[in-house]
C-alpha atoms as a PDB file:
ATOM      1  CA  UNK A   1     261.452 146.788 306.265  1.00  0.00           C
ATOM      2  CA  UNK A   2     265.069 146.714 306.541  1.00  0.00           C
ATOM      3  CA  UNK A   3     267.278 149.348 308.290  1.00  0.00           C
ATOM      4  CA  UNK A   4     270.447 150.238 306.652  1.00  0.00           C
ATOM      5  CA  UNK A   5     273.575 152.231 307.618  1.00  0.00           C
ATOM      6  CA  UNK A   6     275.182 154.812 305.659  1.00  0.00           C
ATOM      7  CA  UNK A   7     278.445 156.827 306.084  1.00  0.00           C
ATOM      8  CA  UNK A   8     280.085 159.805 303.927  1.00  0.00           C
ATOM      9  CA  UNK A   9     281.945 158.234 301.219  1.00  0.00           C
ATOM     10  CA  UNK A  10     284.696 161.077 302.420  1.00  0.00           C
ATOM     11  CA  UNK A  11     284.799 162.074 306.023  1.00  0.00           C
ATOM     12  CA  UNK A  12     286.661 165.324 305.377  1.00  0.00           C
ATOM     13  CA  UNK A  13     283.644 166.940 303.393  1.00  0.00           C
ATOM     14  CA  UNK A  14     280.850 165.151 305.467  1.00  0.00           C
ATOM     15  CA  UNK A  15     278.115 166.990 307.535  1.00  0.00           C
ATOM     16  CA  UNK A  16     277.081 165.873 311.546  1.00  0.00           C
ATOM     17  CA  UNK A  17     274.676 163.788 310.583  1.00  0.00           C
ATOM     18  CA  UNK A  18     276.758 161.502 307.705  1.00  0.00           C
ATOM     19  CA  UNK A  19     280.380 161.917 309.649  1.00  0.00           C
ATOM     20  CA  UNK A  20     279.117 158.558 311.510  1.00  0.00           C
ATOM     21  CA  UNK A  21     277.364 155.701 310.604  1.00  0.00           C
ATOM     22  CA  UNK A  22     273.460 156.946 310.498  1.00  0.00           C
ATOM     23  CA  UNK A  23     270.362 154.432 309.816  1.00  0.00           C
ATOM     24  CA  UNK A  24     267.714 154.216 306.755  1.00  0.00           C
ATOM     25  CA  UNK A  25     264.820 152.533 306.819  1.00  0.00           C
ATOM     26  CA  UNK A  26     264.341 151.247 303.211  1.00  0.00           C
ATOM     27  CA  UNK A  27     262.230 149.121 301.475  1.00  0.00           C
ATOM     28  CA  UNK A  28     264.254 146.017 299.926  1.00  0.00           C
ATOM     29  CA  UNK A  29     263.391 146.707 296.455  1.00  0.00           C
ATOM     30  CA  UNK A  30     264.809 150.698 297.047  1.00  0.00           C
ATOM     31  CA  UNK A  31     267.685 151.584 295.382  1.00  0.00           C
ATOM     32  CA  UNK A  32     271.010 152.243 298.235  1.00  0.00           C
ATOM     33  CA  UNK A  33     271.141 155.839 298.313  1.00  0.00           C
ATOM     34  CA  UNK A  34     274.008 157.798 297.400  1.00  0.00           C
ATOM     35  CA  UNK A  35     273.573 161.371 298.658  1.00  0.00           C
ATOM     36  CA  UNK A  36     273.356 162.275 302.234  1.00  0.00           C
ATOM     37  CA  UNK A  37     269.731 163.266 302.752  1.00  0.00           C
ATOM     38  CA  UNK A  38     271.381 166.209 305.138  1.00  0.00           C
ATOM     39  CA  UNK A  39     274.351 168.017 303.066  1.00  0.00           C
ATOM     40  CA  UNK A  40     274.029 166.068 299.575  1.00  0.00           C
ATOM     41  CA  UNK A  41     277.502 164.617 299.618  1.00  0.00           C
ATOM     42  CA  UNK A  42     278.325 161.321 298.875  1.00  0.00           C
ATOM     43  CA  UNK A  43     277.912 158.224 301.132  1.00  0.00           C
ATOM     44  CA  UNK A  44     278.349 155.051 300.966  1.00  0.00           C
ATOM     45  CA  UNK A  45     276.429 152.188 302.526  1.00  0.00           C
ATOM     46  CA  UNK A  46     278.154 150.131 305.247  1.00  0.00           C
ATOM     47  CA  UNK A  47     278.265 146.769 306.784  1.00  0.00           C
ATOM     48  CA  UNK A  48     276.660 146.819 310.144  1.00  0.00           C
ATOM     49  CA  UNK A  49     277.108 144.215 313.085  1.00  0.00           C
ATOM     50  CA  UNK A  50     273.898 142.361 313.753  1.00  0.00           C
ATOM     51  CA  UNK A  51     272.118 142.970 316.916  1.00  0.00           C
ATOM     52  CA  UNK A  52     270.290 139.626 317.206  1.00  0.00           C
ATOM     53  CA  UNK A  53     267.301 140.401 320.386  1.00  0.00           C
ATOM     54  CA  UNK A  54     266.793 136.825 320.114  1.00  0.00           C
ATOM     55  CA  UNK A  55     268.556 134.820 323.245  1.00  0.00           C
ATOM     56  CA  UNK A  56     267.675 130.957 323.054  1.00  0.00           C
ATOM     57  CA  UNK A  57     267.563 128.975 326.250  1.00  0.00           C
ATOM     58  CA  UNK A  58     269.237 126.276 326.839  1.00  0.00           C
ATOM     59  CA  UNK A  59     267.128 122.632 327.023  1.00  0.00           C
ATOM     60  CA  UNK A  60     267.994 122.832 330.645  1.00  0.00           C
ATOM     61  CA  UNK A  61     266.767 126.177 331.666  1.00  0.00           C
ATOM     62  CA  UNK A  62     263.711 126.013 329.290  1.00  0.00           C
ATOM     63  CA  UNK A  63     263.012 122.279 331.387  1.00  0.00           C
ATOM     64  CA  UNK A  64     263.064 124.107 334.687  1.00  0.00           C
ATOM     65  CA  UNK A  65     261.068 126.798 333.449  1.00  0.00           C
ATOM     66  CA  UNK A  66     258.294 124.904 331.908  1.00  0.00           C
ATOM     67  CA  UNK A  67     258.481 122.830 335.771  1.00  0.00           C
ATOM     68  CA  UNK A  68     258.532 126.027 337.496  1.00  0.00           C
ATOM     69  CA  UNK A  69     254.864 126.951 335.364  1.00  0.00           C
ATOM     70  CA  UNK A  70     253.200 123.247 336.028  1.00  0.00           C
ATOM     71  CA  UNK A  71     254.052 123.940 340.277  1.00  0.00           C
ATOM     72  CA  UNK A  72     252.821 127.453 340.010  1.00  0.00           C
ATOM     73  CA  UNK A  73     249.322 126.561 337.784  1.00  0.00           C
ATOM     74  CA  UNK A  74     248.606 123.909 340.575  1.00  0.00           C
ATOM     75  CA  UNK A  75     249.375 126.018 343.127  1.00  0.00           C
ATOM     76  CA  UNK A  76     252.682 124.176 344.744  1.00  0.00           C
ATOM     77  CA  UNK A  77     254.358 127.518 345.633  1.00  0.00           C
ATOM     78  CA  UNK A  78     256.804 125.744 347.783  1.00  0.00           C
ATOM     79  CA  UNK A  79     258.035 123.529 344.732  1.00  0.00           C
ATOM     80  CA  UNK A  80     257.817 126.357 342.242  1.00  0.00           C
ATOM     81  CA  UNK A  81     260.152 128.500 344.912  1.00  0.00           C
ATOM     82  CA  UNK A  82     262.707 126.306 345.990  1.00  0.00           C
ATOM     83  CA  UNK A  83     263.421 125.326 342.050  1.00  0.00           C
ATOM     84  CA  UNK A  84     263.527 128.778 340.380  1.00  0.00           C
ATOM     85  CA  UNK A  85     266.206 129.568 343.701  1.00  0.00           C
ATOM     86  CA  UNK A  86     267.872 126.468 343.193  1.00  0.00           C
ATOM     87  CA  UNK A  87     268.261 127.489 339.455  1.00  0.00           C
ATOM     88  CA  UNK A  88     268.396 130.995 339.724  1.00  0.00           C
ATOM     89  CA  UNK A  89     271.639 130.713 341.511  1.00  0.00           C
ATOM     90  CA  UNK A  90     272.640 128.304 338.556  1.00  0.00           C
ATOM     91  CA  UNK A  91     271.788 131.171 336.198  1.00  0.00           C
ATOM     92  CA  UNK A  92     272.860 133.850 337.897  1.00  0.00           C
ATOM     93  CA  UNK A  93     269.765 135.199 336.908  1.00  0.00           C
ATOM     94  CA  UNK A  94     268.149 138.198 339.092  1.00  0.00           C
ATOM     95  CA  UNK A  95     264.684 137.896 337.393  1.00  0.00           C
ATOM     96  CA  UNK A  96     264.258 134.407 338.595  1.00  0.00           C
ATOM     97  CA  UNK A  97     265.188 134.910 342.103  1.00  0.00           C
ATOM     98  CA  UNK A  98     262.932 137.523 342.566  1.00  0.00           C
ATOM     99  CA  UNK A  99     260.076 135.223 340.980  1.00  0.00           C
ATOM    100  CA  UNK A 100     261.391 132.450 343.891  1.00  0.00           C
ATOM    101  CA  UNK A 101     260.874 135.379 346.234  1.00  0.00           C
ATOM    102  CA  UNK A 102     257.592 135.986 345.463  1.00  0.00           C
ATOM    103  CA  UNK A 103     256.831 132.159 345.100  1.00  0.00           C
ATOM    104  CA  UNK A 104     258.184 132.025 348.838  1.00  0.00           C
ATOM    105  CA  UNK A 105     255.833 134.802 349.702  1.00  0.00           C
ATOM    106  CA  UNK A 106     252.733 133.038 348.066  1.00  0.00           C
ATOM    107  CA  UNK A 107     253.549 129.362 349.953  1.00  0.00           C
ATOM    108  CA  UNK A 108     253.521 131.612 353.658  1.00  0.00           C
ATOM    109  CA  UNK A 109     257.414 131.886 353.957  1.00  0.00           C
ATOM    110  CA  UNK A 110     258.500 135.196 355.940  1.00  0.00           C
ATOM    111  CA  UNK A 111     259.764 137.012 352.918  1.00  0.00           C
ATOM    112  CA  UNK A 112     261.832 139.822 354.462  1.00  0.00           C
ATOM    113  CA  UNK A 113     264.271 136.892 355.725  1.00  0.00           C
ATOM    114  CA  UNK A 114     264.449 135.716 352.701  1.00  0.00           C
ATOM    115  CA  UNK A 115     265.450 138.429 351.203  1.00  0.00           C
ATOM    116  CA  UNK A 116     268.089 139.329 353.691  1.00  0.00           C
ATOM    117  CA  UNK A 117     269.259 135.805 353.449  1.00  0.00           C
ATOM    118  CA  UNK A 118     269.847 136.023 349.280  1.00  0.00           C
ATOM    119  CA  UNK A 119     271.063 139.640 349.671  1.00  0.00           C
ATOM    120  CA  UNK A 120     273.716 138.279 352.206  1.00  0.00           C
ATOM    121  CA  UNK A 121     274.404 135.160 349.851  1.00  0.00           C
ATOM    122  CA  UNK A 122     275.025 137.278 346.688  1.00  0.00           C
ATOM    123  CA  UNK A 123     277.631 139.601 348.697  1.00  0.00           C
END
């Protein structure tokens, strides 16, 4: 079901909860509504800016992280490590870096160095 966003038609007569922009969730065959469910006045339904969660990689990064998964199910922790740093630094990407961490860690790399050593590189 959709969500929809309504707002008092007239601000100067509207209650707390219709002064702003407030969320309906509504079936897409429901009529808009046209009363504030709060103080009865009138609202009006407004356009709202899409949130899109969805965040596509690009070829490159979804390459490397379908490499990354072939090292790690065969055990190459080494391999799997040095590429997710390599393009975790690329990225910029926090989340990957700390899976290169703990990919160092698994191959028998001394992981409090490490760490030092990317803390001091991202200062």
């Amino acid at each position: 079901m959709p969500i929809y966003e309504y707002q008092a038609a007239d601000r100067r007569q509207a209650c707390r909860r219709c002064r702003e922009p407030f969320e309906v969730l509504q079936d897409l065959h429901e009529k808009p509504l046209s009363d504030c469910p709060a103080c009865g006045n009138a609202i009006r339904k407004v356009m709202s800016w899409c949130r899109a969660a969805v965040v596509e990689a690009s070829p490159e990064s979804a390459r490397v992280e379908q490499k990354i998964k072939e090292y790690e199910s065969s055990g190459m922790w080494s391999h799997a490590a040095e590429l997710a740093d390599k393009h975790s630094e690329k990225e910029k990407d926090k989340s990957l870096k700390m899976r290169a961490l703990d990919n160092y860690k698994k191959a028998g790399y001394d992981v409090d160095t490490l760490s030092k050593h990317a803390n001091a590189n991202s200062d």
